[in-house]
C-alpha atoms as a PDB file:
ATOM      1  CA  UNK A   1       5.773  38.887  15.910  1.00  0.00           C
ATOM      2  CA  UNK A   2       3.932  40.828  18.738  1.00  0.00           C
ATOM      3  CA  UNK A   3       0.278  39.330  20.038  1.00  0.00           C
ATOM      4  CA  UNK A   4      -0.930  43.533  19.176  1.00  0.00           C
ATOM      5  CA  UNK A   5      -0.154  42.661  15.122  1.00  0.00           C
ATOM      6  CA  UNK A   6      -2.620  39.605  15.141  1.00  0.00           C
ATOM      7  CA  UNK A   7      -5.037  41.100  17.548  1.00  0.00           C
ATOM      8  CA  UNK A   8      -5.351  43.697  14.817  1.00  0.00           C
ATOM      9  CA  UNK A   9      -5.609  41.250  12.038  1.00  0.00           C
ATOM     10  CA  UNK A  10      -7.975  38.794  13.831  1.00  0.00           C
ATOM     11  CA  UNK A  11     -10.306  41.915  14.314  1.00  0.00           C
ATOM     12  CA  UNK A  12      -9.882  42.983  10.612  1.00  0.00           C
ATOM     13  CA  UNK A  13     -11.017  39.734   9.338  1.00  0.00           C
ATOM     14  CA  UNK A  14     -13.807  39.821  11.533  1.00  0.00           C
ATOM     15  CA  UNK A  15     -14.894  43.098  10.492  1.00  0.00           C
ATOM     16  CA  UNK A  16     -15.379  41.326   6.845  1.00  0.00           C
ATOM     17  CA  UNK A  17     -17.207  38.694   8.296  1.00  0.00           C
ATOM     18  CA  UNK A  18     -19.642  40.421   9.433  1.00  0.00           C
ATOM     19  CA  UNK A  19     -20.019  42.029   6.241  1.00  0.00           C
ATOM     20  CA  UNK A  20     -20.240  39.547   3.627  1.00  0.00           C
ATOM     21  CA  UNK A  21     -24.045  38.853   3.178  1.00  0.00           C
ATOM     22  CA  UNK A  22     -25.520  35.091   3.676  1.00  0.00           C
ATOM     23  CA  UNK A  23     -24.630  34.071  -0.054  1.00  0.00           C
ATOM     24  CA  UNK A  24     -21.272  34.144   0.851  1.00  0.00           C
ATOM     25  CA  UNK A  25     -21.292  31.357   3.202  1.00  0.00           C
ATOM     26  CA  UNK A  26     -17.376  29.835   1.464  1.00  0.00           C
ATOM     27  CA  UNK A  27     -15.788  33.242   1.610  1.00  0.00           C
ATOM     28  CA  UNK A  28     -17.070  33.497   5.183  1.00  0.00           C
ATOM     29  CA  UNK A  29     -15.820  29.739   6.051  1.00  0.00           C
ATOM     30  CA  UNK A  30     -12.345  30.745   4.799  1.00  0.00           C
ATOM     31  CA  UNK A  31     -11.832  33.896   6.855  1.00  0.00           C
ATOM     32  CA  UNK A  32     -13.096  31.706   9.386  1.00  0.00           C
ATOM     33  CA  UNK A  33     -10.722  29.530   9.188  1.00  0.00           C
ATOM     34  CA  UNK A  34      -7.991  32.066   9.046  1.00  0.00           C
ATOM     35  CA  UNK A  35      -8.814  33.475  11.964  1.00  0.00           C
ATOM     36  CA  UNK A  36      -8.727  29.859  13.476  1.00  0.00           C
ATOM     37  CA  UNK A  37      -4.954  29.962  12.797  1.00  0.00           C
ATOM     38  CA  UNK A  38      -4.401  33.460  14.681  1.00  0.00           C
ATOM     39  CA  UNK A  39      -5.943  31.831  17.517  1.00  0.00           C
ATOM     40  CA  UNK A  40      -4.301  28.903  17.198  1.00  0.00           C
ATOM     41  CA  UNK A  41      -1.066  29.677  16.030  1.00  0.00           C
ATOM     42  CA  UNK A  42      -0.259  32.888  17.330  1.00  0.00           C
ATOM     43  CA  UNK A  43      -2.728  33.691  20.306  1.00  0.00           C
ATOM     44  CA  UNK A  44      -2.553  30.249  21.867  1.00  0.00           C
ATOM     45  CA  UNK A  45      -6.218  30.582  22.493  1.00  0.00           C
ATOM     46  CA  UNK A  46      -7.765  27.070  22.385  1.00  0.00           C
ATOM     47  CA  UNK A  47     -11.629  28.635  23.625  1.00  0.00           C
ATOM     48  CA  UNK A  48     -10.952  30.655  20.761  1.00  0.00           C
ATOM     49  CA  UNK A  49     -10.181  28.061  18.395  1.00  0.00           C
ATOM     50  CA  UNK A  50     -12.956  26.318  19.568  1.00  0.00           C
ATOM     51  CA  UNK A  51     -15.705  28.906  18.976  1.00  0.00           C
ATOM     52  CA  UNK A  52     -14.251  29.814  15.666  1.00  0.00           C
ATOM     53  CA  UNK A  53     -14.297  26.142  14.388  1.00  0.00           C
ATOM     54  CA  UNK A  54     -17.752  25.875  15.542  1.00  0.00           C
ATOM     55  CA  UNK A  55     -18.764  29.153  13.828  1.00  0.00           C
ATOM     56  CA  UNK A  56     -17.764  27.136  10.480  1.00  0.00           C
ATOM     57  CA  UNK A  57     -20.085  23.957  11.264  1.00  0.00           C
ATOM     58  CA  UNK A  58     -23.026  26.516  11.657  1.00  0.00           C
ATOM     59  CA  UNK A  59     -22.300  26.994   8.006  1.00  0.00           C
ATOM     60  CA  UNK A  60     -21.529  24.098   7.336  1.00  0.00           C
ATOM     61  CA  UNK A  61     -22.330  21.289   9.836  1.00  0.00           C
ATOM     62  CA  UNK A  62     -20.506  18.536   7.412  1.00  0.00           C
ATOM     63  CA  UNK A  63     -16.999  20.702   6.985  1.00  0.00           C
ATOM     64  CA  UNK A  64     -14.415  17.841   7.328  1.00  0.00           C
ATOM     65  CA  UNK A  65     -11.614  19.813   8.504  1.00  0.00           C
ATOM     66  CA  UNK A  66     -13.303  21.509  11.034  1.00  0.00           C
ATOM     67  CA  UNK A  67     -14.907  18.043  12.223  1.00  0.00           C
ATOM     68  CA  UNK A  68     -11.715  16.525  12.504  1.00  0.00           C
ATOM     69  CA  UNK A  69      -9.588  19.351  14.066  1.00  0.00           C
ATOM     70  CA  UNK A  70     -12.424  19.375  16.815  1.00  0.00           C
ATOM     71  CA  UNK A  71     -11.895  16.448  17.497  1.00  0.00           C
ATOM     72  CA  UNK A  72      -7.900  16.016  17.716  1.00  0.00           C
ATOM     73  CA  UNK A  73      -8.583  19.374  19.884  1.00  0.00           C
ATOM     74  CA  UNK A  74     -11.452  17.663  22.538  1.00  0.00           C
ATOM     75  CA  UNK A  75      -9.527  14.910  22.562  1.00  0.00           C
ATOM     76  CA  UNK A  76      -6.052  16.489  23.895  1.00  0.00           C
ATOM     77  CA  UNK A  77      -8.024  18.653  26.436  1.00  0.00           C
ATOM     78  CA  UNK A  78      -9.671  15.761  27.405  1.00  0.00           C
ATOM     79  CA  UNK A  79     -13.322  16.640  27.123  1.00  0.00           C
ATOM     80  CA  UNK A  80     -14.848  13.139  26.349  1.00  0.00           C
ATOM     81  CA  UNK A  81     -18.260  14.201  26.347  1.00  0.00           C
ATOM     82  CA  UNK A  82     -17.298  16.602  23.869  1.00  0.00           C
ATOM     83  CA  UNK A  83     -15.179  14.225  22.135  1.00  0.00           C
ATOM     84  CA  UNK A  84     -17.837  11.905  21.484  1.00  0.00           C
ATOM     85  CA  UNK A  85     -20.126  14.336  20.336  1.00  0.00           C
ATOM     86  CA  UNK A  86     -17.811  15.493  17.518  1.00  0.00           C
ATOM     87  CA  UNK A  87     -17.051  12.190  16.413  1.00  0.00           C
ATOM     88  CA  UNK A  88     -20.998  11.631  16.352  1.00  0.00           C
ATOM     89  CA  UNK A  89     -21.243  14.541  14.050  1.00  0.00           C
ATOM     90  CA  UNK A  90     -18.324  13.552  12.242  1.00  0.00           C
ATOM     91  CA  UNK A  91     -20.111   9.650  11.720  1.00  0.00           C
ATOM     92  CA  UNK A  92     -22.936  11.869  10.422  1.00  0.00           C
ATOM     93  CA  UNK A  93     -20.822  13.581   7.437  1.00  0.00           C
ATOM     94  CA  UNK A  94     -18.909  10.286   6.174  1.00  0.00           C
ATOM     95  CA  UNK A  95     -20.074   8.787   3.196  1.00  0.00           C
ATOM     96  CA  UNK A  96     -17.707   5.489   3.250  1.00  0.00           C
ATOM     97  CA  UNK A  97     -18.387   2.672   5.504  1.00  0.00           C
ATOM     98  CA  UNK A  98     -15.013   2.023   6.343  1.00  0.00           C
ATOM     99  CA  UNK A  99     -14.956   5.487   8.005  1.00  0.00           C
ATOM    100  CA  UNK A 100     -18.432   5.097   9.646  1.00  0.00           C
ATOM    101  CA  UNK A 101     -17.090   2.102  11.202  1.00  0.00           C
ATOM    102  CA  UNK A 102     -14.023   3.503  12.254  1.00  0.00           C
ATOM    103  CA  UNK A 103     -15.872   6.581  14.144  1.00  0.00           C
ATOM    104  CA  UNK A 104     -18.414   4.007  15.401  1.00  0.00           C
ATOM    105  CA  UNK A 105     -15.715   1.296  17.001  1.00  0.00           C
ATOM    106  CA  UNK A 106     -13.982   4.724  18.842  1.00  0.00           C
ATOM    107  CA  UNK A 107     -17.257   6.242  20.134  1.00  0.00           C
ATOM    108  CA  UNK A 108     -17.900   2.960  21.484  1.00  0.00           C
ATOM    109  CA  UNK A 109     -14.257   2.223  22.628  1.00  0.00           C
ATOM    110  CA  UNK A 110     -14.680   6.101  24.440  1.00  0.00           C
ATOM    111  CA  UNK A 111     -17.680   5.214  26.161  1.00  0.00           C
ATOM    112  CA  UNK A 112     -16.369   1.891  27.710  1.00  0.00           C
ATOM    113  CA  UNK A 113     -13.102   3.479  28.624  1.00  0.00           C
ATOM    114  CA  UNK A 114     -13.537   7.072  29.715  1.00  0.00           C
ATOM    115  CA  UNK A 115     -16.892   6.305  31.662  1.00  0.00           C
ATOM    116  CA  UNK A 116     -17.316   2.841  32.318  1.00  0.00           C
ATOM    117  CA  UNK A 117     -20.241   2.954  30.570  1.00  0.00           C
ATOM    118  CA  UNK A 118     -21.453  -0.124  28.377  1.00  0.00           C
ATOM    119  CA  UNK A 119     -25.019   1.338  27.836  1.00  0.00           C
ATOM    120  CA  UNK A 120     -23.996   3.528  25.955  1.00  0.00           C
ATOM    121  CA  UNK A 121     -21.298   1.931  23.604  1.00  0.00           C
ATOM    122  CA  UNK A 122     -24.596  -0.331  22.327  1.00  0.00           C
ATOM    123  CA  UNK A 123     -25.890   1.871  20.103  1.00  0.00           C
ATOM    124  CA  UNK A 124     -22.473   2.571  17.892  1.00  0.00           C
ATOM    125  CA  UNK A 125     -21.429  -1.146  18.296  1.00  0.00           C
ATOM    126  CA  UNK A 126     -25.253  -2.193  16.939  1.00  0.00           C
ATOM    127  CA  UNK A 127     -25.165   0.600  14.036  1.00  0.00           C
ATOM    128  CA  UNK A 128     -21.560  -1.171  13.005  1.00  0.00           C
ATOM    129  CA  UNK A 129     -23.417  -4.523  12.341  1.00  0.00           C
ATOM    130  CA  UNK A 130     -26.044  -2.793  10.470  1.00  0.00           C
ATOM    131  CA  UNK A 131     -22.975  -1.775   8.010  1.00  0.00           C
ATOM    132  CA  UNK A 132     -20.869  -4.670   8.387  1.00  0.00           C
ATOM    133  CA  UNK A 133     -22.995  -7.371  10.026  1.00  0.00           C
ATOM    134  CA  UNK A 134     -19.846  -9.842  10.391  1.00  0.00           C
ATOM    135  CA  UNK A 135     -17.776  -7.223  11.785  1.00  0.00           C
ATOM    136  CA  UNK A 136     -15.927  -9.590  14.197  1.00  0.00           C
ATOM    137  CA  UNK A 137     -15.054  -6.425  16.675  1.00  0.00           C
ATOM    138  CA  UNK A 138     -18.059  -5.369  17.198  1.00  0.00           C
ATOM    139  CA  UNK A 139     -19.403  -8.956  17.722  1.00  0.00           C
ATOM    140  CA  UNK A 140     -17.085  -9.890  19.947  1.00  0.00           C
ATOM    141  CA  UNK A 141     -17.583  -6.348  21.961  1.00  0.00           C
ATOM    142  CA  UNK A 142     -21.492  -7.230  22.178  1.00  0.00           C
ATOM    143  CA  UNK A 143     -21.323 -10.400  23.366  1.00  0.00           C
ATOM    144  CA  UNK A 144     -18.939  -9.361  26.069  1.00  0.00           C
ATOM    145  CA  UNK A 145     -21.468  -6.285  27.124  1.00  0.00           C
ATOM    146  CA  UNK A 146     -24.389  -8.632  26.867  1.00  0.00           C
ATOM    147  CA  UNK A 147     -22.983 -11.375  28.586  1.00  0.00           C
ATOM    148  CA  UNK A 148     -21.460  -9.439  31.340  1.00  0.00           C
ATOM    149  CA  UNK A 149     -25.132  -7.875  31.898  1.00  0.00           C
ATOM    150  CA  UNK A 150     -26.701 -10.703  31.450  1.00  0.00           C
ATOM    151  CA  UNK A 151     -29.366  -9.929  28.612  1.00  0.00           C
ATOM    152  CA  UNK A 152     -29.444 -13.096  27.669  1.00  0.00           C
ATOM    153  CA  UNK A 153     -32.533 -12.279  24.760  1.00  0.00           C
ATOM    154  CA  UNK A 154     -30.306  -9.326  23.623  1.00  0.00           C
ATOM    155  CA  UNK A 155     -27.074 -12.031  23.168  1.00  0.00           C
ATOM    156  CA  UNK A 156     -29.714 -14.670  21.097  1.00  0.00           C
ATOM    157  CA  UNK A 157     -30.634 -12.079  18.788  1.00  0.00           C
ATOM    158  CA  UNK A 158     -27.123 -10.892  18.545  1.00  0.00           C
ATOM    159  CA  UNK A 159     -26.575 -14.940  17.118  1.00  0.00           C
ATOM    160  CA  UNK A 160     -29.536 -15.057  15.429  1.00  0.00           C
ATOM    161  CA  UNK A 161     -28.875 -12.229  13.253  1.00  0.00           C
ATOM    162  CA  UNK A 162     -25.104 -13.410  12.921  1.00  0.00           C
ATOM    163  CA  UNK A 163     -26.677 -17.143  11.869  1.00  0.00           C
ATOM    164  CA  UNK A 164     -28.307 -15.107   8.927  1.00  0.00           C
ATOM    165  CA  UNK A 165     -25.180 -14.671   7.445  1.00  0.00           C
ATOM    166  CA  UNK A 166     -22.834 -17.631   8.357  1.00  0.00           C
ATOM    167  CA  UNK A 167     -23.267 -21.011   6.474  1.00  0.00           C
ATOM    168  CA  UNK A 168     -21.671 -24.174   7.668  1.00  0.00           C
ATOM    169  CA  UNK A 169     -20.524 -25.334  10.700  1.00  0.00           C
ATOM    170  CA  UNK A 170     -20.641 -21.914  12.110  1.00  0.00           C
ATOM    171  CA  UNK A 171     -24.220 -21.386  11.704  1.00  0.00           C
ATOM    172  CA  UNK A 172     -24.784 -24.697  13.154  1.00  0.00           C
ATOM    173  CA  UNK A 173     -23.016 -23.666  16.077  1.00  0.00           C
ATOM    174  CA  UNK A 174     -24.796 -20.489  17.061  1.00  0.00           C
ATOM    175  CA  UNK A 175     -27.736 -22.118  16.222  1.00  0.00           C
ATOM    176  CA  UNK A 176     -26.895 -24.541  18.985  1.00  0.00           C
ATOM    177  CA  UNK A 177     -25.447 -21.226  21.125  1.00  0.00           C
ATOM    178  CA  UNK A 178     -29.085 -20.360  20.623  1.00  0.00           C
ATOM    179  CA  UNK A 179     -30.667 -23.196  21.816  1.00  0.00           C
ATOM    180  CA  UNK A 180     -28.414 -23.393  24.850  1.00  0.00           C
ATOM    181  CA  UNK A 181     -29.512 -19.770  25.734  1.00  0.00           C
ATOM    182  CA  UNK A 182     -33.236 -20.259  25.254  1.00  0.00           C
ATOM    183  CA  UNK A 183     -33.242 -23.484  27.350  1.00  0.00           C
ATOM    184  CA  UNK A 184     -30.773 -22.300  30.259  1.00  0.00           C
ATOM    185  CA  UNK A 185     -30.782 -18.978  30.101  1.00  0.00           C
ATOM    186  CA  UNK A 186     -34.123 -17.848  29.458  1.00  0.00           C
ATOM    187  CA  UNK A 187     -36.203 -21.185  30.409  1.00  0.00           C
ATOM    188  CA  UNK A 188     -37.716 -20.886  27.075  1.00  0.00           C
ATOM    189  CA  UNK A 189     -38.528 -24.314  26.073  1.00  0.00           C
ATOM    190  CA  UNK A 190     -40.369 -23.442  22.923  1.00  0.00           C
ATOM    191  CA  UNK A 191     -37.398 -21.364  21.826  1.00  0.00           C
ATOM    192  CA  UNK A 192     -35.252 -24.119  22.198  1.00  0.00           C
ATOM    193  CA  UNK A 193     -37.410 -26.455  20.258  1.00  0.00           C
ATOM    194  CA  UNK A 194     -37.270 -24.310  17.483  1.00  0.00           C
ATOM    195  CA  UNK A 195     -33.767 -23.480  17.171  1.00  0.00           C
ATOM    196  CA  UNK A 196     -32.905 -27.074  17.656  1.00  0.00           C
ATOM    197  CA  UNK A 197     -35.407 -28.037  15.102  1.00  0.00           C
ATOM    198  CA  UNK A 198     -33.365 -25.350  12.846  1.00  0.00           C
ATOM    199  CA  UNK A 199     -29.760 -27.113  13.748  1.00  0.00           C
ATOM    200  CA  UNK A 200     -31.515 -30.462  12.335  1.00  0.00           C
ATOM    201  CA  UNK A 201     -32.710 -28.340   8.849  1.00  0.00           C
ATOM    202  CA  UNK A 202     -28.880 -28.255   8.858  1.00  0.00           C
ATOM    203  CA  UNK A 203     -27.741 -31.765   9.990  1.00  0.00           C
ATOM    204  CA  UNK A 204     -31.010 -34.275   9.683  1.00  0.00           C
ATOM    205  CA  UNK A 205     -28.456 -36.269  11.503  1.00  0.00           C
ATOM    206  CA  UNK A 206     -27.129 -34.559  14.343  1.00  0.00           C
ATOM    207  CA  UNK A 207     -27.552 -36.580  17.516  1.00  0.00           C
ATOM    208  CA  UNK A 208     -27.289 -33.819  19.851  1.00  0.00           C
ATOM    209  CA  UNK A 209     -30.279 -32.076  18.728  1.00  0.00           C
ATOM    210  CA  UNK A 210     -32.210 -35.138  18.551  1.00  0.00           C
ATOM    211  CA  UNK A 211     -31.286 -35.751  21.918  1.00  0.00           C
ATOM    212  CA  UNK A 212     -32.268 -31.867  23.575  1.00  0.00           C
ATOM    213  CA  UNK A 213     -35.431 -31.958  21.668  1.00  0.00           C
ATOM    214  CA  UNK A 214     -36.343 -35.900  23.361  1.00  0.00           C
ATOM    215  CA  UNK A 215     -36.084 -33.503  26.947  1.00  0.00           C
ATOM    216  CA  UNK A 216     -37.926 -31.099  25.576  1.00  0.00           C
ATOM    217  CA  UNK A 217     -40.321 -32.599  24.189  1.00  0.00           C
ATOM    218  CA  UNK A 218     -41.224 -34.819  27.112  1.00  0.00           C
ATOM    219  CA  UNK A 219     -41.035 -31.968  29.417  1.00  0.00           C
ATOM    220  CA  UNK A 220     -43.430 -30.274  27.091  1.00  0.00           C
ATOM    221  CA  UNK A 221     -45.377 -32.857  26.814  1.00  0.00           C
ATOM    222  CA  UNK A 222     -45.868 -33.033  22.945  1.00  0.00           C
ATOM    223  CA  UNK A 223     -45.772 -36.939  22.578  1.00  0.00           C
ATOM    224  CA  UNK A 224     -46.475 -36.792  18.512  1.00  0.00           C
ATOM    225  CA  UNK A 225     -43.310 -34.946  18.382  1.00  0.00           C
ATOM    226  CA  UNK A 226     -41.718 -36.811  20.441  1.00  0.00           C
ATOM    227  CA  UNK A 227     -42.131 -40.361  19.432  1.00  0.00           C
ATOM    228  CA  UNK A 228     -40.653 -39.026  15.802  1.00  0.00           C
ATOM    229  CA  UNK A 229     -37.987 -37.670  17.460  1.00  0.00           C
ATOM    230  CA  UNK A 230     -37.529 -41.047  19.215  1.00  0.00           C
ATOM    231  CA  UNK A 231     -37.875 -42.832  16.055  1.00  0.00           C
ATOM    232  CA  UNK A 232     -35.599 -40.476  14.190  1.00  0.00           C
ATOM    233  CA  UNK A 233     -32.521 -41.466  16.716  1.00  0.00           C
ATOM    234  CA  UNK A 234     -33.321 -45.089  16.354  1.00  0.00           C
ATOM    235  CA  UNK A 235     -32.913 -45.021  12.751  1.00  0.00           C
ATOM    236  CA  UNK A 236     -29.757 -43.086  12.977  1.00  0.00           C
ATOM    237  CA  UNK A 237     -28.815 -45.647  15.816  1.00  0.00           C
ATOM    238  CA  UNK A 238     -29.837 -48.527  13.398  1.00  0.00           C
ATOM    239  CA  UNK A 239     -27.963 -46.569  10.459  1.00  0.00           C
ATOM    240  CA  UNK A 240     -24.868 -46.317  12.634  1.00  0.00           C
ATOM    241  CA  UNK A 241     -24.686 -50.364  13.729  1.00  0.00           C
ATOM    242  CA  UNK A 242     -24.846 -51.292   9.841  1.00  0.00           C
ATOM    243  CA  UNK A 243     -21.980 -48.888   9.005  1.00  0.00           C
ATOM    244  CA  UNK A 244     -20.068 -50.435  11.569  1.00  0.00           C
ATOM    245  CA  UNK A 245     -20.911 -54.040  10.594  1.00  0.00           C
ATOM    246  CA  UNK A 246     -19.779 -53.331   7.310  1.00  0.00           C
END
């Protein structure tokens, strides 16, 4: 088949674009996407294939097929930028979470690898908690970014908000992460208090807060508090010698 055949064809089928009226926006998308295959297929054109396909998401920004075939194409030219702002677009159309997810984690992953820039992957990484707050990927990917850039109030939140929905000893345990960060990180004393006042809600028992909040509280200066903190550890001190006399 000679390029002069298709040539012909492509510019038939734009002829009856152009004249199909704005109510036919589906008959339109389907030349459309005919003509996408002429360039594709037969002209080796990928500008052209590119145009075209965006010619369909004028008339419909959602269209799946176009979406994705965008993509696959930005992607094996290597136009990130591009790349990332199909997938955006494409995050925009899904209706399942699994999917949203799935665009989210590889607009972030594109960002960090293509151009080194963590700033930018926040935003997908954050939306992914706010569909799947426990998503362990994106948890693990924040923490690194946070940590690594030291925002230490951006990496307490980031535990807080995972504390909401852990029970157990893991909730105890970023509670404690928590207090660590207020008291070391972000010489927030008062933060500290509270969170370790939260790990005891948990544990009336646990020894380690009792023993931060003593520091704190004497560095603080809030002797009330701190003489029933002081009296709390010697009755678990007390409680402790009778078990083991027993």
């Amino acid at each position: 088949t000679q390029p002069p055949k298709w040539n012909a064809l492509r510019e038939l089928l734009k002829d009856e674009i152009e004249a199909l009226g704005d109510d036919q926006r589906e008959r339109k998308i389907a030349l459309l996407l005919e003509v996408v295959e002429i360039y594709r297929d037969h002209l080796k054109l990928d500008v052209m294939v590119i145009n075209t396909y965006n010619a369909v998401l004028a008339l419909q920004p959602d269209h799946a097929s176009a979406l994705t075939a965008l993509a696959a194409k930005y992607e094996a030219m290597g136009r990130w930028n591009d790349l990332i702002g199909m997938l955006q677009r494409r995050k925009d159309a899904q209706t399942d979470p699994a999917e949203k997810i799935a665009t989210l984690q590889r607009i972030a992953t594109l960002w960090v690898e293509k151009f080194g820039n963590q700033s930018q992957a926040l935003k997908p990484l954050e939306e992914i908690l706010l569909l799947e707050p426990l998503n362990e990927a994106a948890l693990a990917a924040l923490r690194d970014i946070y940590t690594r850039r030291r925002n230490w109030r951006e990496l307490l939140e980031l535990c807080r908000a995972e504390a909401d929905h852990r029970e157990g000893l893991a909730r105890r345990a970023l509670y404690k992460e928590m207090a660590w960060l207020a008291a070391d990180k972000l010489g927030d004393p008062r933060e500290g208090i509270q969170v370790w006042n939260q790990v005891l809600e948990q544990d009336p028992a646990d020894g380690e807060a009792l023993v931060e909040l003593t520091g704190l509280y004497r560095k603080e200066e809030r002797w009330p508090a701190l003489a029933e903190v002081l009296h709390r550890r010697i009755a678990l001190l007390g409680a402790s010698a009778a078990d083991g006399a027993e």
